[in-house]
Protein backbone atom coordinates (compact mmCIF):
# COMPACT_ATOMS: atom_id res chain seq x y z
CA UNK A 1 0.00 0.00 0.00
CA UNK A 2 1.44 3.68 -1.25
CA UNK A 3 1.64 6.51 1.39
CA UNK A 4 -1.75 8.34 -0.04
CA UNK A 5 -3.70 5.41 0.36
CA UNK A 6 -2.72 4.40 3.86
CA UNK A 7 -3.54 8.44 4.54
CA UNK A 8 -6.75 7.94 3.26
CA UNK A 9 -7.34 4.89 4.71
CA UNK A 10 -6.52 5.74 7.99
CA UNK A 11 -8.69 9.24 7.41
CA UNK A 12 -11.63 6.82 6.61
CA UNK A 13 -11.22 4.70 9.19
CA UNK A 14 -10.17 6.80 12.63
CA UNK A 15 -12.52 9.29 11.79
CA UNK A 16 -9.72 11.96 11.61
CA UNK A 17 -9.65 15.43 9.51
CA UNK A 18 -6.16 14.58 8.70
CA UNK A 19 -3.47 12.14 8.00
CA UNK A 20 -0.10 12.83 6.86
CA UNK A 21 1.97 9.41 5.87
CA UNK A 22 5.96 9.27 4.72
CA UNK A 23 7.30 6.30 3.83
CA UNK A 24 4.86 4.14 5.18
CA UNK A 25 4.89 5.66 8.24
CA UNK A 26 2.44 7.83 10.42
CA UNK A 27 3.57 11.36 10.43
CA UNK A 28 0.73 13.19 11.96
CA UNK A 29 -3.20 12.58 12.41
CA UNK A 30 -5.76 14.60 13.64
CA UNK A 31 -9.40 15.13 14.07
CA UNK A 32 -9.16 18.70 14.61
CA UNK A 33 -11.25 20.65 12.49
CA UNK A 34 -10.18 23.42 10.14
CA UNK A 35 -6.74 24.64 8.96
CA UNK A 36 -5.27 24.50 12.55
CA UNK A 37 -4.39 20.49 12.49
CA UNK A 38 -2.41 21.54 9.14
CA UNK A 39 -0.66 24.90 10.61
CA UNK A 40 0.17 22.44 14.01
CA UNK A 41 1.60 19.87 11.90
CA UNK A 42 3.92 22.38 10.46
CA UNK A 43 4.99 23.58 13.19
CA UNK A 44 5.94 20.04 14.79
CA UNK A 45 6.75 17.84 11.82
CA UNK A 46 7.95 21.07 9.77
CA UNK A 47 10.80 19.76 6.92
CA UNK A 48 9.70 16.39 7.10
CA UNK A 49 6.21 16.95 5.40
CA UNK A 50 8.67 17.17 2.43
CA UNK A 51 7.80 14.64 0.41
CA UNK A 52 5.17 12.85 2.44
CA UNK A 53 1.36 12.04 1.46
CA UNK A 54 -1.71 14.42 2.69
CA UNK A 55 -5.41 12.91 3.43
CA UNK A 56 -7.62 15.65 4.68
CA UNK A 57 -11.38 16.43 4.81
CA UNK A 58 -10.99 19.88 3.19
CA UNK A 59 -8.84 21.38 0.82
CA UNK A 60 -9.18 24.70 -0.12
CA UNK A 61 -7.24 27.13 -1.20
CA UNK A 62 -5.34 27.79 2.47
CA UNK A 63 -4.71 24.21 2.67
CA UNK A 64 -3.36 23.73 -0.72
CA UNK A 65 -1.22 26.70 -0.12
CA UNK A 66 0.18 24.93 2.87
CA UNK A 67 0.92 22.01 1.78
CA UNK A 68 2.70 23.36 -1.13
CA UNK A 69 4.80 25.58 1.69
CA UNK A 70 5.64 22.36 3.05
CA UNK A 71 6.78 20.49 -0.67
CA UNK A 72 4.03 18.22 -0.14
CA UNK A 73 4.24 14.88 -3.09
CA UNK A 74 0.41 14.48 -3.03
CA UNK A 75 -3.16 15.27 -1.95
CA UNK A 76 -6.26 13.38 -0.98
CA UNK A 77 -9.36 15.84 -0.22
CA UNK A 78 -12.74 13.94 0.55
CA UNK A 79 -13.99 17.44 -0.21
CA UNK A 80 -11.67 19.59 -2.58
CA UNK A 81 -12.16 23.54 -4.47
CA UNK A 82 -11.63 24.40 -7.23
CA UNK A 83 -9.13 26.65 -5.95
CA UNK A 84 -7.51 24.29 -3.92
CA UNK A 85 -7.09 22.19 -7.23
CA UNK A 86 -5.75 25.27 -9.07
CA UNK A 87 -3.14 25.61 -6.09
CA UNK A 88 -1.94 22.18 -6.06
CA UNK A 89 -1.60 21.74 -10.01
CA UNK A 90 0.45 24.96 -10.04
CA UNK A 91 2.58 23.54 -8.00
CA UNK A 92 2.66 20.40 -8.85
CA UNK A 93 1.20 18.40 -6.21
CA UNK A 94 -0.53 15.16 -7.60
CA UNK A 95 -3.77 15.05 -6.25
CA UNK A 96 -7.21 12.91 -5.61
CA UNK A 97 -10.71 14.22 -4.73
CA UNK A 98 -14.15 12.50 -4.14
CA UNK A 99 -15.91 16.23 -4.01
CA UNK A 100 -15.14 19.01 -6.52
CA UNK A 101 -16.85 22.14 -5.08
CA UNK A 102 -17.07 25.81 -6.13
CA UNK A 103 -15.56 27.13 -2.92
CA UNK A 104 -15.03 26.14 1.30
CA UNK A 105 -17.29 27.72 2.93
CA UNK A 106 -17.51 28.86 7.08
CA UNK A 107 -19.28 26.62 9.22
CA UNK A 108 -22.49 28.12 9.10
CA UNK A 109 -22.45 27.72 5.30
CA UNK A 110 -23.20 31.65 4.52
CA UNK A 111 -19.85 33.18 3.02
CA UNK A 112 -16.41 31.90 2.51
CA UNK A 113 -14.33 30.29 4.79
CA UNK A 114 -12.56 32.84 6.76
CA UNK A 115 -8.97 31.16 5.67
CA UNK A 116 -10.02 30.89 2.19
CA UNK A 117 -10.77 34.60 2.63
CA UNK A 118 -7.17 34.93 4.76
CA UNK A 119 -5.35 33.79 1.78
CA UNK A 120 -7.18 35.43 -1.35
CA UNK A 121 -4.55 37.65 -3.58
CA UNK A 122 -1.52 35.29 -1.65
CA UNK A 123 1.85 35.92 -3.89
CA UNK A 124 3.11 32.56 -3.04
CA UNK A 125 3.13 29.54 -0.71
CA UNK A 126 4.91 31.59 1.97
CA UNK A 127 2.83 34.55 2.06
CA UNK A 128 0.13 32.36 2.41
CA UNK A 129 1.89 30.43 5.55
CA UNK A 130 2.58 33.78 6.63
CA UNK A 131 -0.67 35.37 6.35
CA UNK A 132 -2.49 32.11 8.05
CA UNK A 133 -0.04 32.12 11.06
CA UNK A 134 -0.47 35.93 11.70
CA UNK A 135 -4.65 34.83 11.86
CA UNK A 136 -4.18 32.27 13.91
């Protein structure tokens, strides 16, 4: 079994909001909703999300940005925008989706998602990172 579909595997089965897998091995998993689990695993697993395999919930564009901060090799997204796809194919992030939506929306499912908003206009990955951290 590849790294992706151990992520997603475990993402199905524990009931997380994400999985990160390297190697074979368990990087970081969460059920913690929202961008934080993502912005935490940065900050503790930082370079060595290089390379490693991503199974989240939701991947908009903040989370897209992130993981292409972090040099992320692929993507799973149960739910995934069409900006977050635009994100990862720019930089090159293979990718897999079950949902293709218009946009992530807030939690009460009347605007944006206020990370999605966070990161609009970004110039890169790092601004992005930047911009997220500073909101968080």
């Amino acid at each position: 079994m590849n790294d992706l579909d151990m992520a997603k595997n475990l993402l199905r089965k524990n009931r997380d909001t994400l999985v990160i897998v390297k190697k074979g091995k368990i990087l970081f998993e969460t059920n913690s909703p929202g961008i934080r689990g993502l912005l935490s695993a940065i900050d503790q697993i930082g370079k060595e999300l290089k390379a490693s395999a991503v199974a989240d919930k939701l991947v908009g564009e903040a989370a897209a940005q992130l993981c292409a901060y972090s040099n992320v090799f692929e993507v799973f997204a149960t739910t995934l925008s069409k900006c977050g796809r635009d994100v990862l194919e720019r930089n090159k992030i293979r990718y897999e989706f079950e949902n293709l939506v218009p946009h992530i929306l807030n939690s009460s499912r009347t605007d944006l998602c206020p990370f999605e908003k966070i990161v609009m206009g970004s110039s890169s990955p790092q601004d992005a990172f930047v911009r997220l951290k500073e909101a968080v």
